[in-house]
C-alpha atoms as a PDB file:
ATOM      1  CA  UNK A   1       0.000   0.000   0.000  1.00  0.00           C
ATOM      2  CA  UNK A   2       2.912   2.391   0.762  1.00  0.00           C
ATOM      3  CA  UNK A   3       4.775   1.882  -2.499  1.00  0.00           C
ATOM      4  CA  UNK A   4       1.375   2.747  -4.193  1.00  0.00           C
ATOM      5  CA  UNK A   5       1.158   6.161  -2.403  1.00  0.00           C
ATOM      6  CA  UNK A   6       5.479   6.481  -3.186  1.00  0.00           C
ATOM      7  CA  UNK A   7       4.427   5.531  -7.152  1.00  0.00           C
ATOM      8  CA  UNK A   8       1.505   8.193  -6.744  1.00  0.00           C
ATOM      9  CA  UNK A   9       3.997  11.122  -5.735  1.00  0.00           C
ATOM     10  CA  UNK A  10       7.162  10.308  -7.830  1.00  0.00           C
ATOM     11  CA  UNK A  11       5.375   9.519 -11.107  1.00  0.00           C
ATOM     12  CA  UNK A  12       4.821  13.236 -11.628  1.00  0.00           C
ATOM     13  CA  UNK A  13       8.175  14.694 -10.579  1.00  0.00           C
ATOM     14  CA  UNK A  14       9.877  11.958 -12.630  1.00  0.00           C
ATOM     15  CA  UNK A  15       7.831  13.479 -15.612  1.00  0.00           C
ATOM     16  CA  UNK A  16       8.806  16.953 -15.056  1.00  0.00           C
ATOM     17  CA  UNK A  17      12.686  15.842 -15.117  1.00  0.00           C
ATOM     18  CA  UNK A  18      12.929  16.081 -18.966  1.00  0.00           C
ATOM     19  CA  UNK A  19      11.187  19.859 -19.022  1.00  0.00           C
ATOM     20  CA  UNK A  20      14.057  20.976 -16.330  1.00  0.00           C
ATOM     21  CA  UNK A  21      16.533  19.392 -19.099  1.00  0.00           C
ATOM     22  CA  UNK A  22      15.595  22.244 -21.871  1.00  0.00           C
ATOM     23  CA  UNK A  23      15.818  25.100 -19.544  1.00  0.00           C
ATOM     24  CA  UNK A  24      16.716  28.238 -21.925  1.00  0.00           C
ATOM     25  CA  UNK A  25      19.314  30.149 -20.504  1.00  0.00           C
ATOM     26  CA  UNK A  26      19.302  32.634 -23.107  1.00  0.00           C
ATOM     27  CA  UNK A  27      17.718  36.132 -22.474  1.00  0.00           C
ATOM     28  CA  UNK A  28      14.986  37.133 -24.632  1.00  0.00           C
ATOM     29  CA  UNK A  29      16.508  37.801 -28.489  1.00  0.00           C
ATOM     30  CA  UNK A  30      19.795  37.127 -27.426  1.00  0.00           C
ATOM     31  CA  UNK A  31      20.062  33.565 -29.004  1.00  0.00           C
ATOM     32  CA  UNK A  32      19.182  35.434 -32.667  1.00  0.00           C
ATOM     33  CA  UNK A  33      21.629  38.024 -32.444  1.00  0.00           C
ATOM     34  CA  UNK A  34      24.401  34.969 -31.386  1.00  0.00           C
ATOM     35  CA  UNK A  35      23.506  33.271 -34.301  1.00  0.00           C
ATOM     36  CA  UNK A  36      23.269  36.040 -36.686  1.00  0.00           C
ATOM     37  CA  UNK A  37      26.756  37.581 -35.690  1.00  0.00           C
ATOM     38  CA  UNK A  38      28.297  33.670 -35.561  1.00  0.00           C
ATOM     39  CA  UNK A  39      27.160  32.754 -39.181  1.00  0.00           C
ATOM     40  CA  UNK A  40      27.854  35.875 -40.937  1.00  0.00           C
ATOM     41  CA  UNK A  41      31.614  35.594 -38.945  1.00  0.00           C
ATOM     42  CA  UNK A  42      32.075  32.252 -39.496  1.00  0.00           C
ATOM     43  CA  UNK A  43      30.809  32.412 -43.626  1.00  0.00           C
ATOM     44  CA  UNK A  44      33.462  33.817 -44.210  1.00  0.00           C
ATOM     45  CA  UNK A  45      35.998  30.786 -44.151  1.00  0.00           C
ATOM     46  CA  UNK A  46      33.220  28.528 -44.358  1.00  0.00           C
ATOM     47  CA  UNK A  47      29.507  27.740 -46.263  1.00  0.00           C
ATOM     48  CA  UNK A  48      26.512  28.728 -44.755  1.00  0.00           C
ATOM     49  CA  UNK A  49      25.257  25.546 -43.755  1.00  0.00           C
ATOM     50  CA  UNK A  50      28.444  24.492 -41.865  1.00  0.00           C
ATOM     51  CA  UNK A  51      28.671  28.261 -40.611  1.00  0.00           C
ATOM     52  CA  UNK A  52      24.985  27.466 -39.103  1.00  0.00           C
ATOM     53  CA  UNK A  53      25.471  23.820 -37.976  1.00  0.00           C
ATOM     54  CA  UNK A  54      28.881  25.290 -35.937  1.00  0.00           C
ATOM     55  CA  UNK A  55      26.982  28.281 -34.483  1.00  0.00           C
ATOM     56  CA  UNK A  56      24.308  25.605 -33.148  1.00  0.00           C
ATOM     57  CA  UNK A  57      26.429  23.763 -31.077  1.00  0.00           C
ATOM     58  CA  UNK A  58      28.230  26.553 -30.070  1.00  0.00           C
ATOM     59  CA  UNK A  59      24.800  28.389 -28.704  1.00  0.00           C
ATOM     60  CA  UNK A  60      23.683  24.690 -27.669  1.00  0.00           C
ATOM     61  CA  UNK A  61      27.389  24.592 -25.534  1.00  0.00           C
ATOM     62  CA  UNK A  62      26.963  27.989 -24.229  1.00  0.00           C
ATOM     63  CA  UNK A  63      23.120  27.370 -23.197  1.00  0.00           C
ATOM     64  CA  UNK A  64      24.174  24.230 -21.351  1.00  0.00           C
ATOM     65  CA  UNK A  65      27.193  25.379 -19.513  1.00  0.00           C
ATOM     66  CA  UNK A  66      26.674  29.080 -19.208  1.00  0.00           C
ATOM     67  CA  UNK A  67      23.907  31.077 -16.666  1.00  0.00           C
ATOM     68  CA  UNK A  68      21.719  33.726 -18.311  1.00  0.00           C
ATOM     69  CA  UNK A  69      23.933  36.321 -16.622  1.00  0.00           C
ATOM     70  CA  UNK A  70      26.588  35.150 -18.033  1.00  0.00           C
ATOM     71  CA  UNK A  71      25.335  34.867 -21.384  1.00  0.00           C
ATOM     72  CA  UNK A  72      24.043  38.010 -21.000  1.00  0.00           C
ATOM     73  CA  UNK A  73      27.938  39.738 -20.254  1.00  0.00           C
ATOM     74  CA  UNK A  74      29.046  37.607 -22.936  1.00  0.00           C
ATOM     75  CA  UNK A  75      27.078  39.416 -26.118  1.00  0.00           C
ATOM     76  CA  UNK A  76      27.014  42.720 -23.772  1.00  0.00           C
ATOM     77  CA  UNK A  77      27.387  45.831 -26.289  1.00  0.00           C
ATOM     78  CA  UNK A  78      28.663  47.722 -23.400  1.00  0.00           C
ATOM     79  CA  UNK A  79      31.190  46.571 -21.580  1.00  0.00           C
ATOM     80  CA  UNK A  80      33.652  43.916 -22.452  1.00  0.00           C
ATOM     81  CA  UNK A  81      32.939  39.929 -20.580  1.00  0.00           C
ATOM     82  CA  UNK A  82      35.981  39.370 -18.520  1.00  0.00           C
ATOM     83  CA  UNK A  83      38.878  37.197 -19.452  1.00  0.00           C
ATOM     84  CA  UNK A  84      38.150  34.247 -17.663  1.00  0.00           C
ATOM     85  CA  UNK A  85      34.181  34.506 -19.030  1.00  0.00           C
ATOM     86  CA  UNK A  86      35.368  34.657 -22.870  1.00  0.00           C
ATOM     87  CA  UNK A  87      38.042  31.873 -21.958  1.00  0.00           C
ATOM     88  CA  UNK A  88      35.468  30.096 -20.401  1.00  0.00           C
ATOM     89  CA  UNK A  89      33.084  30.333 -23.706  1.00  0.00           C
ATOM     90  CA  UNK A  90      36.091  29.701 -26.002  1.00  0.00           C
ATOM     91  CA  UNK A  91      36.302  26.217 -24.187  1.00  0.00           C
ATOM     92  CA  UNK A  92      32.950  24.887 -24.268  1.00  0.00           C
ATOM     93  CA  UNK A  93      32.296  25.938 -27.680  1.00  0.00           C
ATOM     94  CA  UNK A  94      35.942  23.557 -28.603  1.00  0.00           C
ATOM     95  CA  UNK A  95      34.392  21.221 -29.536  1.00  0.00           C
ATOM     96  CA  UNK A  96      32.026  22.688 -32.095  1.00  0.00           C
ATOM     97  CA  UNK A  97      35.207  23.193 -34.952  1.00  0.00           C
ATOM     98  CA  UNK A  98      33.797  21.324 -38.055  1.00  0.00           C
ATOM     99  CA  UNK A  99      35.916  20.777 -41.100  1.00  0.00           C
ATOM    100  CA  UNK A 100      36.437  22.035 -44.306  1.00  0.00           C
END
């Protein structure tokens, strides 16, 4: 009888688990203007598709490792992310380099 009640409360929170998973940490319009700057930067050495598929993962990377603040100070017009915030970036987007 007491595993029923147990199934009764977990059942739900174990369904909300995958929603937590797609959290957006990207502040409103701020994912567009990422991706427009990244594929008109990276078109330049490479095709658009590539340019698009690279600028994916790299907002993907950033979205999963980064906070919204920090994203935020990252594509700040203002004032300059710190050194260890753009290092930080540079690393978790790494692994987004496609080839030629």
């Amino acid at each position: 009888m007491r595993m029923t009640h147990l199934f009764a409360f977990a059942a739900p929170l174990a369904l909300l688990l995958p929603l937590t998973a797609h959290a957006d940490n990207w502040p409103a319009g701020t994912k567009n203007e990422y991706m427009k700057d990244c594929v008109a930067a990276a078109s330049k050495s490479i095709d658009q598709k590539t340019a698009t598929q690279h600028c994916e993962c790299g907002a993907n990377k950033l979205n999963e490792n980064f906070t919204s603040a920090e994203i935020e100070a990252l594509m700040s017009k203002t004032k300059q992310p710190s050194a260890e915030l753009r290092t930080k970036a540079m690393n978790a987007i790494q692994g987004c380099v496609v080839k030629k």
